[in-house]
C-alpha atoms as a PDB file:
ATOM      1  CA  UNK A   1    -155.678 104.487  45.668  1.00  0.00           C
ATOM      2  CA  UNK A   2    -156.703 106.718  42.276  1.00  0.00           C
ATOM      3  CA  UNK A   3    -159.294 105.439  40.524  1.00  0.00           C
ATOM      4  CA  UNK A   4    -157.611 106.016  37.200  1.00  0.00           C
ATOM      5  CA  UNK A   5    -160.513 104.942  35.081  1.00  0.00           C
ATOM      6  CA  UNK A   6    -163.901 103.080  35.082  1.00  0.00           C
ATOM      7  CA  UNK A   7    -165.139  99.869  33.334  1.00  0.00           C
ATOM      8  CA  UNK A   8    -169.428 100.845  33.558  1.00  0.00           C
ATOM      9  CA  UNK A   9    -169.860 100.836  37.291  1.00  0.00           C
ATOM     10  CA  UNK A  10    -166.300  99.106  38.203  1.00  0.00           C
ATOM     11  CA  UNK A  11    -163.845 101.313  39.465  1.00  0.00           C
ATOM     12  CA  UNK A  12    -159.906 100.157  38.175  1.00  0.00           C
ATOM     13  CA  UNK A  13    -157.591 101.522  40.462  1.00  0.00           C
ATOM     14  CA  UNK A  14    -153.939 101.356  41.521  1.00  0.00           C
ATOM     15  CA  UNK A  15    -152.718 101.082  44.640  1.00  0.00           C
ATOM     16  CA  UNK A  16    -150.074 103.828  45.492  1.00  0.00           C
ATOM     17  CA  UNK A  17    -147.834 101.226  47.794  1.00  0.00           C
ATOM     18  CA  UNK A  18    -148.546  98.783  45.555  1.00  0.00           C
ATOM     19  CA  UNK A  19    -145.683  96.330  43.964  1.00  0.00           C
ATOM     20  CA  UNK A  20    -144.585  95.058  40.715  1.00  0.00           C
ATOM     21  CA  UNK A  21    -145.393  93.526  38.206  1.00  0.00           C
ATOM     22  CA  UNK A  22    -147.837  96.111  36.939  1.00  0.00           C
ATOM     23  CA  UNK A  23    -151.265  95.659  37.627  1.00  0.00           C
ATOM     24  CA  UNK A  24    -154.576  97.072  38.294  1.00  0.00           C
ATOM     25  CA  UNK A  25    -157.508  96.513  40.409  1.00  0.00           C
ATOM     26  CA  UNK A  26    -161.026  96.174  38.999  1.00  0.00           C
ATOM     27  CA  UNK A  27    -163.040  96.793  42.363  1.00  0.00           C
ATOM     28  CA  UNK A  28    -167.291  97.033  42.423  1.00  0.00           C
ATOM     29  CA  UNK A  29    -168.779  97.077  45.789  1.00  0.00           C
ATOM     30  CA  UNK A  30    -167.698  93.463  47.141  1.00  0.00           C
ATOM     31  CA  UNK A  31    -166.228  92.228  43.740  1.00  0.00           C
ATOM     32  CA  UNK A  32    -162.883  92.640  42.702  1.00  0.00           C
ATOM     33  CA  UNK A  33    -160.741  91.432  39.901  1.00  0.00           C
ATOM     34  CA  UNK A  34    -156.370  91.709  39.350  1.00  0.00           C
ATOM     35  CA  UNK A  35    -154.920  92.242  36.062  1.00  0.00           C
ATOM     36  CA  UNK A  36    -151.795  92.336  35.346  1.00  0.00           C
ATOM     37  CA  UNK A  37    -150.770  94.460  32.651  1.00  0.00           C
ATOM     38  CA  UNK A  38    -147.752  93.355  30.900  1.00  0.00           C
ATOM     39  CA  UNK A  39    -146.124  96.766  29.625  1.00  0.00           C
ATOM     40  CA  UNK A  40    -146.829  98.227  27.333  1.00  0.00           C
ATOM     41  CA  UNK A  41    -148.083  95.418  24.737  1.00  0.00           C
ATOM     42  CA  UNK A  42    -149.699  92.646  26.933  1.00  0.00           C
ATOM     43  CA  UNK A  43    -151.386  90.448  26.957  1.00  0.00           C
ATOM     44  CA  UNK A  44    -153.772  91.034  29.931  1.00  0.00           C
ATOM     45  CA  UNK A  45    -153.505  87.969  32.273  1.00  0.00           C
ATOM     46  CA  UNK A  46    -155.967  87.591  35.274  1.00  0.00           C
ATOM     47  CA  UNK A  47    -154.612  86.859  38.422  1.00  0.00           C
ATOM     48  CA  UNK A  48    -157.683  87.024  40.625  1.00  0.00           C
ATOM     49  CA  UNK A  49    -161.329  87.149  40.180  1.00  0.00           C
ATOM     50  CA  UNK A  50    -163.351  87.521  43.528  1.00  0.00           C
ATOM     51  CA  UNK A  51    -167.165  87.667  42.409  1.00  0.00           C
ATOM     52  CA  UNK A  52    -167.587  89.211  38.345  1.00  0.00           C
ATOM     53  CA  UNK A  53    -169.095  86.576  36.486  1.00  0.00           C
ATOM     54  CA  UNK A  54    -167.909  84.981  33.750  1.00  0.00           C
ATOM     55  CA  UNK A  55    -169.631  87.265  31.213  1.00  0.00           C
ATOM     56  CA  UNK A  56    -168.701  90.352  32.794  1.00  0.00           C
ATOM     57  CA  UNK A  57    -165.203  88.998  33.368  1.00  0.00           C
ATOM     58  CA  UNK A  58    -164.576  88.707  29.738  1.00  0.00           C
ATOM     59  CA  UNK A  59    -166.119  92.113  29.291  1.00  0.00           C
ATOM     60  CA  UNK A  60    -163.541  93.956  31.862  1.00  0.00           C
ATOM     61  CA  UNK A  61    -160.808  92.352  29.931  1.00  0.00           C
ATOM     62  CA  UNK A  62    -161.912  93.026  26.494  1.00  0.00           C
ATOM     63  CA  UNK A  63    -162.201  96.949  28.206  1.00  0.00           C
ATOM     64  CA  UNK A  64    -159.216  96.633  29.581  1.00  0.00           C
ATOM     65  CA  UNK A  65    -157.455  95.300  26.553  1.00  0.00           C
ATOM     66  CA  UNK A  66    -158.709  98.577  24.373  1.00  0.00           C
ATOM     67  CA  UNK A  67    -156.795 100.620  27.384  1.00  0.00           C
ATOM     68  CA  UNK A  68    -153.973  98.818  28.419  1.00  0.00           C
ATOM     69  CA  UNK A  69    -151.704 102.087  26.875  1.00  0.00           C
ATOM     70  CA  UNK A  70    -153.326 103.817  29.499  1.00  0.00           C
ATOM     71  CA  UNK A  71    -153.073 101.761  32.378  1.00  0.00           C
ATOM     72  CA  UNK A  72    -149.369 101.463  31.561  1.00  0.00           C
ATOM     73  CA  UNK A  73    -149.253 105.222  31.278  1.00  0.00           C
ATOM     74  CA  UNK A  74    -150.608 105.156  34.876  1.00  0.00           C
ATOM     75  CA  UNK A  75    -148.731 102.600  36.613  1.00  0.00           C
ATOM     76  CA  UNK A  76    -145.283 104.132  35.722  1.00  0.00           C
ATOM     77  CA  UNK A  77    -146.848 107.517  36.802  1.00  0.00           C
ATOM     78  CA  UNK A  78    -147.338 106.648  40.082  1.00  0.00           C
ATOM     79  CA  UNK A  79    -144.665 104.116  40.455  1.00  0.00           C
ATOM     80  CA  UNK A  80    -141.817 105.417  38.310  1.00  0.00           C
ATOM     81  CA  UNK A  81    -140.465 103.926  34.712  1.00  0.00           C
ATOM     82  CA  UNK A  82    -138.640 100.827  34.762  1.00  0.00           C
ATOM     83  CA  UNK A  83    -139.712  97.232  33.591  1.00  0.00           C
ATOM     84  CA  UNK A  84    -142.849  96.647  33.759  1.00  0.00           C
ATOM     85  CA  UNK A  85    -142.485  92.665  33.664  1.00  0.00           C
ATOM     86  CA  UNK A  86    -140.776  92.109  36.097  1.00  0.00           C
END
Protein backbone atom coordinates (compact mmCIF):
# COMPACT_ATOMS: atom_id res chain seq x y z
CA UNK A 1 0.00 0.00 0.00
CA UNK A 2 2.09 3.42 -1.23
CA UNK A 3 1.41 6.17 0.61
CA UNK A 4 1.18 8.40 -2.42
CA UNK A 5 0.74 11.61 -0.54
CA UNK A 6 -0.10 13.16 2.90
CA UNK A 7 -3.00 15.39 4.14
CA UNK A 8 -0.87 17.03 7.62
CA UNK A 9 -0.39 13.87 9.60
CA UNK A 10 -2.94 11.55 7.45
CA UNK A 11 -1.38 9.26 5.25
CA UNK A 12 -3.70 8.74 1.66
CA UNK A 13 -2.81 5.62 0.26
CA UNK A 14 -3.88 3.07 -2.36
CA UNK A 15 -4.17 -0.25 -1.99
CA UNK A 16 -2.19 -2.28 -4.68
CA UNK A 17 -5.08 -5.23 -4.85
CA UNK A 18 -7.43 -2.82 -4.49
CA UNK A 19 -10.72 -2.56 -6.92
CA UNK A 20 -12.56 -0.08 -8.88
CA UNK A 21 -14.04 2.58 -8.82
CA UNK A 22 -11.02 4.70 -8.02
CA UNK A 23 -10.44 5.60 -4.66
CA UNK A 24 -8.11 6.40 -1.96
CA UNK A 25 -7.63 5.81 1.62
CA UNK A 26 -7.12 8.63 4.13
CA UNK A 27 -5.65 6.47 7.11
CA UNK A 28 -4.24 8.27 10.70
CA UNK A 29 -3.46 5.90 13.41
CA UNK A 30 -7.09 4.34 14.11
CA UNK A 31 -9.00 6.79 11.75
CA UNK A 32 -9.63 6.24 8.33
CA UNK A 33 -11.65 7.86 5.64
CA UNK A 34 -12.64 6.43 1.59
CA UNK A 35 -12.85 8.73 -1.22
CA UNK A 36 -13.69 8.00 -4.22
CA UNK A 37 -12.20 9.89 -6.88
CA UNK A 38 -14.26 10.18 -9.89
CA UNK A 39 -11.57 10.49 -12.82
CA UNK A 40 -10.20 12.81 -13.62
CA UNK A 41 -12.79 15.79 -12.85
CA UNK A 42 -14.79 14.62 -9.72
CA UNK A 43 -16.42 15.42 -7.63
CA UNK A 44 -14.92 13.77 -4.48
CA UNK A 45 -17.69 11.66 -2.81
CA UNK A 46 -17.09 10.06 0.69
CA UNK A 47 -17.85 6.67 1.09
CA UNK A 48 -16.64 6.03 4.62
CA UNK A 49 -15.55 8.02 7.51
CA UNK A 50 -14.32 5.89 10.57
CA UNK A 51 -13.23 8.56 13.31
CA UNK A 52 -12.04 12.34 11.48
CA UNK A 53 -14.32 14.76 12.73
CA UNK A 54 -16.44 16.76 11.01
CA UNK A 55 -14.02 19.71 10.73
CA UNK A 56 -11.17 17.77 9.72
CA UNK A 57 -13.38 15.77 7.36
CA UNK A 58 -14.18 18.77 5.35
CA UNK A 59 -10.54 19.72 5.50
CA UNK A 60 -9.24 16.22 3.86
CA UNK A 61 -11.71 16.81 1.16
CA UNK A 62 -11.10 20.36 0.43
CA UNK A 63 -7.10 18.81 0.27
CA UNK A 64 -8.09 16.28 -1.60
CA UNK A 65 -10.15 18.27 -4.02
CA UNK A 66 -6.88 20.66 -4.83
CA UNK A 67 -5.16 17.05 -5.77
CA UNK A 68 -7.56 14.95 -7.21
CA UNK A 69 -5.21 15.22 -10.77
CA UNK A 70 -2.86 13.51 -8.75
CA UNK A 71 -4.61 10.89 -7.14
CA UNK A 72 -6.00 10.01 -10.57
CA UNK A 73 -2.46 10.08 -11.88
CA UNK A 74 -1.80 7.45 -9.16
CA UNK A 75 -4.60 5.15 -9.28
CA UNK A 76 -4.17 4.39 -13.06
CA UNK A 77 -0.40 3.98 -12.24
CA UNK A 78 -0.77 1.28 -10.16
CA UNK A 79 -3.90 -0.13 -11.55
CA UNK A 80 -3.64 0.50 -15.28
CA UNK A 81 -5.79 3.19 -17.55
CA UNK A 82 -9.25 2.46 -18.19
CA UNK A 83 -12.51 4.10 -16.73
CA UNK A 84 -12.19 5.35 -13.81
CA UNK A 85 -16.11 5.42 -13.01
CA UNK A 86 -16.87 2.50 -13.26
Amino acid sequence: MPTIDRIDAARVVIYLNDHRPAHVHVVQGERSAVLILHCPDGPLELRENIGFSRTEMRHILEESLSRLALFCREWERHHGPGRQNS
